[in-house]
Protein backbone atom coordinates (compact mmCIF):
# COMPACT_ATOMS: atom_id res chain seq x y z
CA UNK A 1 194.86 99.42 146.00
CA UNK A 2 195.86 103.00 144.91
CA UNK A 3 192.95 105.51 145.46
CA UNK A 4 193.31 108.44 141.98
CA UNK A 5 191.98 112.00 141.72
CA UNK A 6 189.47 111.43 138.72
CA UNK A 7 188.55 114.94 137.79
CA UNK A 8 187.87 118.28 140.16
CA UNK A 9 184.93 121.18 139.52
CA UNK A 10 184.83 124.56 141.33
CA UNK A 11 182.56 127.47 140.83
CA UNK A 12 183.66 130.88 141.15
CA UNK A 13 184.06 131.66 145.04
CA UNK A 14 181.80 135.48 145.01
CA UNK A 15 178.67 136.93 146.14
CA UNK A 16 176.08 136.60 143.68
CA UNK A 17 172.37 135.16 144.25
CA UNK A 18 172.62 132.19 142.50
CA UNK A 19 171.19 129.23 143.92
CA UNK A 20 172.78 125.92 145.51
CA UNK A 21 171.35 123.64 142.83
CA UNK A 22 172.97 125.64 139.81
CA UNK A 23 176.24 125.87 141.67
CA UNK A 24 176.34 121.95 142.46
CA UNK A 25 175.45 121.38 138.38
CA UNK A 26 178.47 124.20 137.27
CA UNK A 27 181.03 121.97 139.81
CA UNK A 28 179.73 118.62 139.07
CA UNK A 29 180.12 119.16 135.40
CA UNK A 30 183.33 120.28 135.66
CA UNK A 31 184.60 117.85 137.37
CA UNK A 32 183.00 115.18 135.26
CA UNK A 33 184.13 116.77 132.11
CA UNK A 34 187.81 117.25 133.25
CA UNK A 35 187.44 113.66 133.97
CA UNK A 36 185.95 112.27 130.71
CA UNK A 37 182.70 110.92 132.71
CA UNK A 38 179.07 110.69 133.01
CA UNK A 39 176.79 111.16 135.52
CA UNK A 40 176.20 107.37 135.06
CA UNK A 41 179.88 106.53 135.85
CA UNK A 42 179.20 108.00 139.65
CA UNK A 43 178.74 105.32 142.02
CA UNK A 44 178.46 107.09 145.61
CA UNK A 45 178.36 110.84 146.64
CA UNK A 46 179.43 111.84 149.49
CA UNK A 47 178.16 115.95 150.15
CA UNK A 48 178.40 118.30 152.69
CA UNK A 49 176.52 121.66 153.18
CA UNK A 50 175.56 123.94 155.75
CA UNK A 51 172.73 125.12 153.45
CA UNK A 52 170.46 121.59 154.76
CA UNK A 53 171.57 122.37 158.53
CA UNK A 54 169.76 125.65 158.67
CA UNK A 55 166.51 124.65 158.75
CA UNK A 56 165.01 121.15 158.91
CA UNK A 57 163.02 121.65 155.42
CA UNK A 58 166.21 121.87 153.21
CA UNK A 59 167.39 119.00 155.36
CA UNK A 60 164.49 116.93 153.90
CA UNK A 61 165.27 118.14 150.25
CA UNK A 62 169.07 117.76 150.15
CA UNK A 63 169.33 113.82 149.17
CA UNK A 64 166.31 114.42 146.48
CA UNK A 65 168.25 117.52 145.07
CA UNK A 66 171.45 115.73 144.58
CA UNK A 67 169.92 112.78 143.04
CA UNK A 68 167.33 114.65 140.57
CA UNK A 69 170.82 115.34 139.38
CA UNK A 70 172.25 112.19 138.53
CA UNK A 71 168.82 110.90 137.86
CA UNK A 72 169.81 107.29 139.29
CA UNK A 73 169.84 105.41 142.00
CA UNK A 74 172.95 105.33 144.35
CA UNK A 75 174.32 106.38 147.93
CA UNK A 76 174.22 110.09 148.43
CA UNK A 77 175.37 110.79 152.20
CA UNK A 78 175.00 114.04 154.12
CA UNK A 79 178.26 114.50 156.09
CA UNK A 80 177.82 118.16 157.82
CA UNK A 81 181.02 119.53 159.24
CA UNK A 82 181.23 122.91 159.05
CA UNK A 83 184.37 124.77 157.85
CA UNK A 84 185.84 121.36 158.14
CA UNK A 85 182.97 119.91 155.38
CA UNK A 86 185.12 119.45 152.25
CA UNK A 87 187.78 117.92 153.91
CA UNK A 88 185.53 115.73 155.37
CA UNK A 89 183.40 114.79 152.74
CA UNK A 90 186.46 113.30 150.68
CA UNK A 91 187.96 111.89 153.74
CA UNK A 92 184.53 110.14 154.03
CA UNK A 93 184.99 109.41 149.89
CA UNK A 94 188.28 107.52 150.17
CA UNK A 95 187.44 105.48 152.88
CA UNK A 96 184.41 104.24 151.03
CA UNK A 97 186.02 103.77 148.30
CA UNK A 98 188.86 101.47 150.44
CA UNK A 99 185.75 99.49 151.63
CA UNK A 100 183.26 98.89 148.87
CA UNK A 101 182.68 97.65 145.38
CA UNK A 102 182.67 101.39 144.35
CA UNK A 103 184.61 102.34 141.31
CA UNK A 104 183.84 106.45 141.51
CA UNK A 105 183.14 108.71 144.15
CA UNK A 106 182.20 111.90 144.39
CA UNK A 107 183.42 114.28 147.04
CA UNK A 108 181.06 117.10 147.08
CA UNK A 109 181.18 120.88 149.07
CA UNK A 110 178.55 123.40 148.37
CA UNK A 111 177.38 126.57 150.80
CA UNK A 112 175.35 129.61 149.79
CA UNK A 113 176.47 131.66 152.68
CA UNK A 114 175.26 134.97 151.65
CA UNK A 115 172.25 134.18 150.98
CA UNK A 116 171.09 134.02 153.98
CA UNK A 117 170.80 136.96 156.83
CA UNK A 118 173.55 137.25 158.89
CA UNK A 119 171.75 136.34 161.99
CA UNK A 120 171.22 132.67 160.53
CA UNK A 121 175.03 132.75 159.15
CA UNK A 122 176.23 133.37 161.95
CA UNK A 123 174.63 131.02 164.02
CA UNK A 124 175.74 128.28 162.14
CA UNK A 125 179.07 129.56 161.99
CA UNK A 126 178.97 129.70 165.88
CA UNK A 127 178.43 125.75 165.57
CA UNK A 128 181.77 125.47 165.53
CA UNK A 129 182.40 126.79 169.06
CA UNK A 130 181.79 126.00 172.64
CA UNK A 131 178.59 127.88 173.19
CA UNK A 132 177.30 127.90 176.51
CA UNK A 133 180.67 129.59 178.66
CA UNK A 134 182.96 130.82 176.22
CA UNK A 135 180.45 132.37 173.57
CA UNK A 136 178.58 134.08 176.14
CA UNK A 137 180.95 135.85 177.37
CA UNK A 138 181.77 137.04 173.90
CA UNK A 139 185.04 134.40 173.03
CA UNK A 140 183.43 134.29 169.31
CA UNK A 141 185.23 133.01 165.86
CA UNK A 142 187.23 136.29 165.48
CA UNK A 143 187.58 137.41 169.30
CA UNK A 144 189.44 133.27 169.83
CA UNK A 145 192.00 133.83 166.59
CA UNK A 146 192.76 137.13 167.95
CA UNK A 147 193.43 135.45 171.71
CA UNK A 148 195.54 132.94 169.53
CA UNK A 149 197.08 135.64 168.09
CA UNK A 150 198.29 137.39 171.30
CA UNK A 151 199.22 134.14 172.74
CA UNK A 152 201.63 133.33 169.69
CA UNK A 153 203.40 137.20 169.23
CA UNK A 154 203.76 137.10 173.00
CA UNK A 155 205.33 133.92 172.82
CA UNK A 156 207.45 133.67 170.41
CA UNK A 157 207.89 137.63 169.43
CA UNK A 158 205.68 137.49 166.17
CA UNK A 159 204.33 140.96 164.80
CA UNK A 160 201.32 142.45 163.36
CA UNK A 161 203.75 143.07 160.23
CA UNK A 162 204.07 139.01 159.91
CA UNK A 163 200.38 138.83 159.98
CA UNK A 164 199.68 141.33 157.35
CA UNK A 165 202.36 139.82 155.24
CA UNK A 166 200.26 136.55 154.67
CA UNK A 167 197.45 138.20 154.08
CA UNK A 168 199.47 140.20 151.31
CA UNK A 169 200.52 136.83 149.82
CA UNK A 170 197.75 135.48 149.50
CA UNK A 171 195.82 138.27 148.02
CA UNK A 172 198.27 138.18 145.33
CA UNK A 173 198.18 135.01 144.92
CA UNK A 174 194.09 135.29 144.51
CA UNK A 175 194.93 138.30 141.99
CA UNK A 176 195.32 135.75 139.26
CA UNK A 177 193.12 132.75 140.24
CA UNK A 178 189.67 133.43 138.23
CA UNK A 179 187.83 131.23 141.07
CA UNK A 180 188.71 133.76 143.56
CA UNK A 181 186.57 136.56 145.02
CA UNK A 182 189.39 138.74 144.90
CA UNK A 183 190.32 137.66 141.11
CA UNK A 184 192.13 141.31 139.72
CA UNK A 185 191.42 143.02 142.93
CA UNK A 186 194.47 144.97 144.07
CA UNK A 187 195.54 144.91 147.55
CA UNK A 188 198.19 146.51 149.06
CA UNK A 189 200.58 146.08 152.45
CA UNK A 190 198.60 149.97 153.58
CA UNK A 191 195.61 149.01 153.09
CA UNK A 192 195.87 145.66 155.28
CA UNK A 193 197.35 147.59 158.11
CA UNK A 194 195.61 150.54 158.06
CA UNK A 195 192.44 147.93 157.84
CA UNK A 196 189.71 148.52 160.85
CA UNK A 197 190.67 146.52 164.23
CA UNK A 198 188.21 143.85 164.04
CA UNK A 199 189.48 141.85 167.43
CA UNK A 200 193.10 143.07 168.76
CA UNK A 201 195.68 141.96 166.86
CA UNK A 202 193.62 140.94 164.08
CA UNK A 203 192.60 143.92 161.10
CA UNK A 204 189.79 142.94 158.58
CA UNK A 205 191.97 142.01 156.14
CA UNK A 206 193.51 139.21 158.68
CA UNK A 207 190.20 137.81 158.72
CA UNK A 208 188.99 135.24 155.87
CA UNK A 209 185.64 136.33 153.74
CA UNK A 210 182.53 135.04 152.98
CA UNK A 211 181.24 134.17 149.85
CA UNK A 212 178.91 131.33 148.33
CA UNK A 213 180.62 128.32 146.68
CA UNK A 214 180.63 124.90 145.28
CA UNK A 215 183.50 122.34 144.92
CA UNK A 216 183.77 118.71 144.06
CA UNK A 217 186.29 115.99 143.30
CA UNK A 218 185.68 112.55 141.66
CA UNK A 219 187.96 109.86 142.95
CA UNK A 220 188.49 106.24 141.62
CA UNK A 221 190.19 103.04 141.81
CA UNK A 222 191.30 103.57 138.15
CA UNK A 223 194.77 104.79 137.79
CA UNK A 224 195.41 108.48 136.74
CA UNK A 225 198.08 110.65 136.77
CA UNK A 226 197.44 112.17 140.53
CA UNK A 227 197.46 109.34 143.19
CA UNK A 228 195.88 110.29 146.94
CA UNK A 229 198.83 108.95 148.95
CA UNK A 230 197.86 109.99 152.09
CA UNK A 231 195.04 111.04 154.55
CA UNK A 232 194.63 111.69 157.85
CA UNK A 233 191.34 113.20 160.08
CA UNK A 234 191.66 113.73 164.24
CA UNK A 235 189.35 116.36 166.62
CA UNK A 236 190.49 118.06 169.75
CA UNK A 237 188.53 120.14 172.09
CA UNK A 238 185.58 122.02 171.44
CA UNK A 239 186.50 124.38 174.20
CA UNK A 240 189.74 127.03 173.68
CA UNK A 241 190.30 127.54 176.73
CA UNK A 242 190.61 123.41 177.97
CA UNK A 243 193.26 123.00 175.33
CA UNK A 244 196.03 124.68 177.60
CA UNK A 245 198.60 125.65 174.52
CA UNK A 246 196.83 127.91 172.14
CA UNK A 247 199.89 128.04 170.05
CA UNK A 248 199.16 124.65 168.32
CA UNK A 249 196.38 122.84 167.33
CA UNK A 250 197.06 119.14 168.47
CA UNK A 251 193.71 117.97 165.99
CA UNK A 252 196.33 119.23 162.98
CA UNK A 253 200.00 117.86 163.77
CA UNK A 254 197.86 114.40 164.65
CA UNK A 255 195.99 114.08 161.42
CA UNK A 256 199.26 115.51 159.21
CA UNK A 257 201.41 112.69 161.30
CA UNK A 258 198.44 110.16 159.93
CA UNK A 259 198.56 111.47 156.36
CA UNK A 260 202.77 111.69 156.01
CA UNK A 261 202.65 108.10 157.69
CA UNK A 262 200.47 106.52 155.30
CA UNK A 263 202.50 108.31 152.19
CA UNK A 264 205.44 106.96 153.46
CA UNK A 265 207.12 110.84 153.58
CA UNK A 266 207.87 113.96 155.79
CA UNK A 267 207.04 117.40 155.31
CA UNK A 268 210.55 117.99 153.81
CA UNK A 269 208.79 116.62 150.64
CA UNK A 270 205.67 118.73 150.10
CA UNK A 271 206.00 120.77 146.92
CA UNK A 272 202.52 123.12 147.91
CA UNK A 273 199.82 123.58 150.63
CA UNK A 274 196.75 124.70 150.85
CA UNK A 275 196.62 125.83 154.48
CA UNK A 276 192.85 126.87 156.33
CA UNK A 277 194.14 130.53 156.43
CA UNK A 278 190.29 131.28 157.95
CA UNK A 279 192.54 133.96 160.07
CA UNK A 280 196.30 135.04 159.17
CA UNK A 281 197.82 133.71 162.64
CA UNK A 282 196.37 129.77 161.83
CA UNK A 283 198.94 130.22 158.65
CA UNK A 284 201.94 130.82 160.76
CA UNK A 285 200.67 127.61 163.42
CA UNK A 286 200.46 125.62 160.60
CA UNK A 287 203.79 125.60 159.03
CA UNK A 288 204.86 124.58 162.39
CA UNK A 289 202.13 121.78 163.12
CA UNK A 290 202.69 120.16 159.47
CA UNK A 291 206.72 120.28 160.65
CA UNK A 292 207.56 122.75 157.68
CA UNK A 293 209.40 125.02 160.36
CA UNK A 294 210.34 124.49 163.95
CA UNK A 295 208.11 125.75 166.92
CA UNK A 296 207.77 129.39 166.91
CA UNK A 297 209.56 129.91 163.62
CA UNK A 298 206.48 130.24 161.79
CA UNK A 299 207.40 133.89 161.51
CA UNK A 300 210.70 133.44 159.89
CA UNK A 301 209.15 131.63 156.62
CA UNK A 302 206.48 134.54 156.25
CA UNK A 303 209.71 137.31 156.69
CA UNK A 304 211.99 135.15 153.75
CA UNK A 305 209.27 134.93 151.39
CA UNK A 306 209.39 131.42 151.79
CA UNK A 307 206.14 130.49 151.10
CA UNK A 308 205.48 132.44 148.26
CA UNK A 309 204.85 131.96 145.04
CA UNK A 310 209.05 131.48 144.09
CA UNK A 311 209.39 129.94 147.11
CA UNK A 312 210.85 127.14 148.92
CA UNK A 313 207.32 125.71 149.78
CA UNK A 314 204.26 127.78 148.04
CA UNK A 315 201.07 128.04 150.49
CA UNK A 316 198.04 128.97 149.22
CA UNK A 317 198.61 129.87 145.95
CA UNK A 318 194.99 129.72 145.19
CA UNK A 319 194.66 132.88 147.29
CA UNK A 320 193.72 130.95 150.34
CA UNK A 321 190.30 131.34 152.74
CA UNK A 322 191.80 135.11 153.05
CA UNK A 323 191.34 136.14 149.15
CA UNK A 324 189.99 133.31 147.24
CA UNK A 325 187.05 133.15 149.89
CA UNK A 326 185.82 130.77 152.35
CA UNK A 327 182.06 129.43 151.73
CA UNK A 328 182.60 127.27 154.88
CA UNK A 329 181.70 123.71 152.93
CA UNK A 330 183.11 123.80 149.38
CA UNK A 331 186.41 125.29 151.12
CA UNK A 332 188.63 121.88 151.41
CA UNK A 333 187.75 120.52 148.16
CA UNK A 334 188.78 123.67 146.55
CA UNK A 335 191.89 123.05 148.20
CA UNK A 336 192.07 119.88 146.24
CA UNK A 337 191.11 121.62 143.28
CA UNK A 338 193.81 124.06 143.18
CA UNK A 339 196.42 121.49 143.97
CA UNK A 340 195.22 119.26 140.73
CA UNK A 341 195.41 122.01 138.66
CA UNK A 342 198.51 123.03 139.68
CA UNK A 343 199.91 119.31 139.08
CA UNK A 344 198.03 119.52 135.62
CA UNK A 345 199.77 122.68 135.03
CA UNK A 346 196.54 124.86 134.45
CA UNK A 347 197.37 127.48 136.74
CA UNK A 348 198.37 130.04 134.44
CA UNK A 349 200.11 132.81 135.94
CA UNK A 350 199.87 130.81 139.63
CA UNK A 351 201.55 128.03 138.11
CA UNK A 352 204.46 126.01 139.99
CA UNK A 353 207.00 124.29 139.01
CA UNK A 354 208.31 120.37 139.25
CA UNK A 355 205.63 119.79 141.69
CA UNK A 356 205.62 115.69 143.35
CA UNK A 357 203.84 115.97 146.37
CA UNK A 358 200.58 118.19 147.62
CA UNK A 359 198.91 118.77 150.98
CA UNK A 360 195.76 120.25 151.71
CA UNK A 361 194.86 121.02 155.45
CA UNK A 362 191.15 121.83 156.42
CA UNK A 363 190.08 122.97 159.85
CA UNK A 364 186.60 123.19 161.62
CA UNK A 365 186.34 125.52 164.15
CA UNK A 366 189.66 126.61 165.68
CA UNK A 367 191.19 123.33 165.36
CA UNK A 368 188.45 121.33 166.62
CA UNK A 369 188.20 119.02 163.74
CA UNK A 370 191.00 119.01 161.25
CA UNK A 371 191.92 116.74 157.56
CA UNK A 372 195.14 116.44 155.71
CA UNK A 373 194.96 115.47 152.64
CA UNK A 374 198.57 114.68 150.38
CA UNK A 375 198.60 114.15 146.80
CA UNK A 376 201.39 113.03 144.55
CA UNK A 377 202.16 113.89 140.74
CA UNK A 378 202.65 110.60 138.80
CA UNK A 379 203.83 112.29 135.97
C-alpha cells in the first residue's frame, strides 16, 4: 500500500500578530484546495504546536479549536515535539495511515512564536536541552551550535567563510520564495560576516530566525502524482556533552539509513533537501550524515557551489530555517511543502529541474530527535 502527498498549505513564515486559529484556516485551506478536498474528506489530524505547551489553558482548547474547524467528529492528536514537531506530526500521519481504515490525513504544524514574550519563548525553546547541568552553566541553543561549530573547523579545517556561505545561499534562495520572511530582502556575503558575534564562531546571520507560522500536508491512500517512499524517525541524547562526537548527530544518519532503506535508494539519488539549517554548521553535518559527502567534506560542497540552486544537489531552496524562518512547529512540514511544489513545478524563479526523489530532514534540539522524510516524483 503506497502512502501519496494529497495536497500541502503554508502561510507566510513573518512577524505579524495574527492569531493561531486564522493561520491553521489560511494552511488548511490551502492544502485542501491544492488537493481538490473538503473538510469532510479529512479522516484524522494529526497537529503539533508549542502554542498548547505554554500554558495548560491553551492545552485544554487545542483539540476544540481544531475541530470547530472541521466541524465533525474525528481523531485530532496533539503530538508536541518541538523544532522536531512537523516532522513528527506526519511521521505520526503515515504510520496511521499504514494502520487504520483512514483514507486522509492531515499532518498539521502551527506556532505563533512572537507572540509571546521572550521569556516564555525561550523557555520552551530551552525544552529542547538538557537543563539542569549544561543550561546552567550557560551551554544554551546558540552557545551548543557554536561548541559544534569549533569542534567541526578544528577538526576537519572548516572556516567561518564556509559558514557564511550557507547562510548566503540560502538567503538567496529565500529572496524569491513569497512564504519566506526574508522574501525580496537583500543580503549580502559583508553583511553576514561583519554580523554581531552572537556565540564564537557563530554571527547572527549563522543563526536561524523566528517568526510565527503554519504548515500542513494531507496524505492518502489514493494514488497521486508524489508518492512518500520513505520515512525514518530515531532520538539520541538529550545531553551534548554524553554524545562524545559532536561532529555528527547519530539521531540523523539512523533515521536517513531508515528512510533510504525503506525507498529502496541511497543518497546518490536525492534530487533536493530541505536540511534543519536552525544554525549554518548543522548544514555542513548534514550533507555528511545523509551520505551526500564523505566525513569532514561537508565544506567542500558549500566551496563548489554544490548545493546551490544550479547545483549538483540543491539544499534548501526554500531559503531554509536561516531565511525562510523557523516557527519551531510548522518548520518540517514546510519542508514538505517546498519539496511538492518544487515537484509540481510552482516554484517560480526557485524552480528545479528533472526532479525524482526529495528528502526533508527535521531536527529537535541539537540532534536529539530527528525525521527524514523522502518523496518521489511519479510524473
Amino acid at each position: 500500500m503506497g502512502i501519496y502527498v494529497k495536497g500541502v498549505g503554508m502561510t507566510k513564515f513573518d512577524v505579524d500578530k495574527r492569531g493561531s486559529f486564522e493561520r491553521v484556516c489560511e494552511c488548511v485551506n490551502e492544502a485542501l484546495e491544492s488537493a481538490g478536498m473538503k473538510f469532510d474528506d479529512i479522516d484524522a489530524v494529526f497537529a503539533s504546536s508549542t502554542d498548547s505547551a505554554r500554558n495548560e489553558e491553551r492545552l485544554k482548547h487545542q483539540g476544540p479549536m481544531l475541530s470547530s474547524l472541521f466541524q465533525r467528529n474525528m481523531p485530532i492528536l496533539n503530538v508536541p515535539a518541538g523544532c522536531a514537531g512537523g516532522g513528527v506530526a506526519l511521521w505520526n500521519s503515515i504510520n496511521y495511515l499504514k494502520t487504520s481504515n483512514c483514507r486522509n490525513v492531515l499532518a498539521l504544524g502551527y506556532d505563533s512564536v512572537m507572540s509571546c514574550t521572550s521569556t516564555i519563548l525561550t523557555d520552551e525553546i530551552l525544552m529542547g536541552s538538557e537543563r539542569i547541568y549544561e543550561q546552567t552553566e550557560g551551554l544554551i541553543f546558540p552557545a551548543q551550535n557554536a561548541l559544534v561549530a569549533q569542534q567541526y573547523m578544528m577538526k576537519y579545517n572548516a572556516t567561518e567563510d564556509d559558514l557564511a556561505l550557507v547562510a548566503l545561499k540560502n538567503h538567496e534562495n529565500a529572496f524569491d520564495n513569497p512564504k519566506a520572511r526574508f522574501y525580496q530582502k537583500k543580503v549580502t556575503i559583508d553583511m553576514i560576516k561583519n554580523s554581531p558575534m552572537v556565540a564564537s564562531p557563530l554571527r547572527l546571520f549563522d543563526c536561524s530566525i523566528s517568526v510565527n507560522g503554519a504548515a500542513a500536508a494531507i496524505i492518502s491512500k489514493d494514488k497521486t502524482d508524489i508518492e512518500i517512499v520513505g520515512t525514518g524517525m530515531n532520538t539520541s541524547n538529550l545531553s551534548a556533552i554524553e554524545r562524545g562526537d559532536m561532529t555528527t548527530m547519530k539521531a540523523s544518519v539512523t533515521a536517513a539509513k531508515q528512510a533510504y532503506q525503506e525507498a529502496g535508494i541511497s543518497p546518490k539519488d536525492i534530487s533536493i533537501a530541505e536540511l534543519h539549517d536552525a544554525f549554518t554548521p548543522l548544514e555542513l553535518i548534514s550533507y555528511e550524515d545523509l551520505g551526500f559527502a564523505k566525513k569532514g567534506h561537508g565544506k567542500d560542497m558549500i566551496r563548489k557551489g554544490a548545493t546551490k540552486l544550479n547545483g549538483k544537489l540543491p539544499v534548501n531552496t526554500s531559503g531554509g530555517l536561516k531565511a525562510k524562518g523557523h516557527p519551531i512547529s510548522p518548520t518540517g512540514l514546510s519542508q514538505i511543502y517546498e519539496i511538492v511544489i518544487q515537484m509540481k513545478k510552482q516554484a517560480g524563479k526557485r524552480q528545479v529541474d528533472n526532479i525524482k526523489y526529495g528528502l526533508a530532514q527535521n531536527i529537535g534540539g541539537v540532534g536529539t530527535l530527528v525525521s527524514a522524510h523522502i518523496l518521489k516524483n511519479l510524473n
